[in-house]
Protein backbone atom coordinates (compact mmCIF):
# COMPACT_ATOMS: atom_id res chain seq x y z
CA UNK A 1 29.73 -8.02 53.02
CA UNK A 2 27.90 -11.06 51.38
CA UNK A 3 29.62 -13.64 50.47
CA UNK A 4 27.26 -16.57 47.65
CA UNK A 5 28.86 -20.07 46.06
CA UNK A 6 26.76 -21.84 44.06
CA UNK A 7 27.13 -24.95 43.26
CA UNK A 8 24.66 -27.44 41.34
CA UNK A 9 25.54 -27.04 38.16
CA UNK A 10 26.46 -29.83 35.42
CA UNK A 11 25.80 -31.31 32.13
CA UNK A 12 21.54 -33.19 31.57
CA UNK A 13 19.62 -34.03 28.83
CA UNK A 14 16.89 -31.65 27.29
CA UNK A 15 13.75 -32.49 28.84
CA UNK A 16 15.74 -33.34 32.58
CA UNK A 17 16.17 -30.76 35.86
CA UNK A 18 18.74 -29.90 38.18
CA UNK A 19 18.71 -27.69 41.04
CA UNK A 20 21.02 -24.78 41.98
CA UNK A 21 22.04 -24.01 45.31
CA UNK A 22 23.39 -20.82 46.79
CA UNK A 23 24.45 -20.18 50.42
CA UNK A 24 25.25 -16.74 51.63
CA UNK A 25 27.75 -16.41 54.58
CA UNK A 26 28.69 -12.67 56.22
CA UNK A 27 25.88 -10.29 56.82
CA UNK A 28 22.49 -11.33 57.84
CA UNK A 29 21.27 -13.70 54.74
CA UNK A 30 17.52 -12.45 55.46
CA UNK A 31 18.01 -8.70 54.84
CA UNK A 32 18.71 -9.53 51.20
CA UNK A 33 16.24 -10.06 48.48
CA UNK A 34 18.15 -12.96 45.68
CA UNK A 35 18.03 -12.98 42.49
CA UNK A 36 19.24 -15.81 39.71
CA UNK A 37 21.15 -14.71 36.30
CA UNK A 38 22.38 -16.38 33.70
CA UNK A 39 24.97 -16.09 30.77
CA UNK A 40 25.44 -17.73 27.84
CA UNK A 41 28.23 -17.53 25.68
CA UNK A 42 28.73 -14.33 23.46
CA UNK A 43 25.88 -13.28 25.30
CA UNK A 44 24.86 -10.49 28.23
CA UNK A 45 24.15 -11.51 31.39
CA UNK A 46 20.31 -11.79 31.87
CA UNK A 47 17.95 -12.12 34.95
CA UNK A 48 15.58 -15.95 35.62
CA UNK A 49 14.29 -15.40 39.06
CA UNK A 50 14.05 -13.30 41.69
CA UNK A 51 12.33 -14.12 45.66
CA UNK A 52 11.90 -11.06 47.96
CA UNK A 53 13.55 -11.45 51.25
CA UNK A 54 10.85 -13.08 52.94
CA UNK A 55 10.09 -15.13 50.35
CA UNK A 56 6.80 -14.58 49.91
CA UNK A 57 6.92 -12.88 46.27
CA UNK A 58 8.80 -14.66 43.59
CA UNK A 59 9.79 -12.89 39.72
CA UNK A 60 10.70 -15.03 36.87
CA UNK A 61 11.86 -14.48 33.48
CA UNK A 62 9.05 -15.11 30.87
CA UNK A 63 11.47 -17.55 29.29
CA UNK A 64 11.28 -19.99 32.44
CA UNK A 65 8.05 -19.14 33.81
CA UNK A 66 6.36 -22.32 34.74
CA UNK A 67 9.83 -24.19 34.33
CA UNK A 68 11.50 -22.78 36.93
CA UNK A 69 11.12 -22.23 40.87
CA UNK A 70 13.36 -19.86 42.92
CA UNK A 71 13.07 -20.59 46.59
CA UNK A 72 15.07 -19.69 49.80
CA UNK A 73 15.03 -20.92 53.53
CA UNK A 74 16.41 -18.00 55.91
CA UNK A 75 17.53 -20.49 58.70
CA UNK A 76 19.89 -22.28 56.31
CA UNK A 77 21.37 -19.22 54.42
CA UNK A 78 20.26 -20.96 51.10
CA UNK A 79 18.46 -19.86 48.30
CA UNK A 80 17.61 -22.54 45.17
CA UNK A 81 16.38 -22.57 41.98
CA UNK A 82 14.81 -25.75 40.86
CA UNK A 83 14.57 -26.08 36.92
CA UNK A 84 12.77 -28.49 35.06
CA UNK A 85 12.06 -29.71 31.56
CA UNK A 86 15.85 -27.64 30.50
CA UNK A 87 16.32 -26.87 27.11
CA UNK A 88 19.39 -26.55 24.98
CA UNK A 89 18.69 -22.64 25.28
CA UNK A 90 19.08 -22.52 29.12
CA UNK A 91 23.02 -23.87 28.49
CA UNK A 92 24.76 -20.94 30.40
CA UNK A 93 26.61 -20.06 33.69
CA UNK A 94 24.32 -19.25 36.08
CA UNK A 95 24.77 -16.51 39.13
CA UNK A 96 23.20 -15.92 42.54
CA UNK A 97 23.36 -12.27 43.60
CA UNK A 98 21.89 -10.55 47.20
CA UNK A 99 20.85 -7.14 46.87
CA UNK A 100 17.46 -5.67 46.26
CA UNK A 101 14.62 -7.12 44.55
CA UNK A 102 14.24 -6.66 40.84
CA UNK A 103 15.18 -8.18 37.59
CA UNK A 104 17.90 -5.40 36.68
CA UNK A 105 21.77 -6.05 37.59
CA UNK A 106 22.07 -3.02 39.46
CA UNK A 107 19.57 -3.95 41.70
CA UNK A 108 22.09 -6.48 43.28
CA UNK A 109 25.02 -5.73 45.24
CA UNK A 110 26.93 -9.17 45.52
CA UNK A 111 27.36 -11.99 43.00
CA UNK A 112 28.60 -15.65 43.80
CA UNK A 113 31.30 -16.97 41.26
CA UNK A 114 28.46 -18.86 39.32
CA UNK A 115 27.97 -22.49 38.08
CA UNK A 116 27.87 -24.10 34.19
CA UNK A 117 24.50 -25.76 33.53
CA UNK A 118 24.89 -27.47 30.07
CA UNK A 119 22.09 -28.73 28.67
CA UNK A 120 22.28 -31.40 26.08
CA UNK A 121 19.87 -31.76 23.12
């Protein structure tokens, strides 16, 4: 068992960044490939970023390629997603989830509780 809490979330200006923080506890953090989703209101849940368990390949949504950065650090149990230049559009509740590594939901077998990032325009 896996458990993720995010945290990081909050309310910027279009054009700002934030970064999102998720740290694992139970099971050994660097067996797990992460992924970030995201939901919007009246919208499905869709995938931003994915980093293999070693880190060394990264996936990203075309939507926030070259805005966004999914990173993780094994000693610390943490995995982050750094987004810049944020858009009204990206306004959603955003997920960490530890599974396998791929951009579909199913790939992932825990899910943290998520965090609001509101974007302002």
């Amino acid at each position: 068992q896996v458990q993720l809490v995010e945290s990081g979330g909050g309310l910027v200006q279009a054009g700002g960044s934030l970064r999102l923080s998720c740290v694992a506890s139970g099971r050994t953090f660097s067996i797990y490939a992460m992924g970030w989703f995201r939901q919007a209101p009246g919208k499905e849940r869709e995938f931003v970023a994915a980093i293999s368990f070693s880190g060394g390949s990264t996936y990203y949504a075309d939507s926030v390629k070259g805005r966004f950065a999914i990173s993780r650090d094994n000693a610390k149990n943490t995995v982050w997603l750094q987004m810049n230049s944020l858009k009204p559009e990206d306004t959603a509740v955003y997920y960490c989830a530890a599974g396998g590594y791929g951009f579909h939901e199913s790939a992932y077998d825990y899910w943290g509780q998520g965090t609001q990032v509101t974007v302002s325009s």
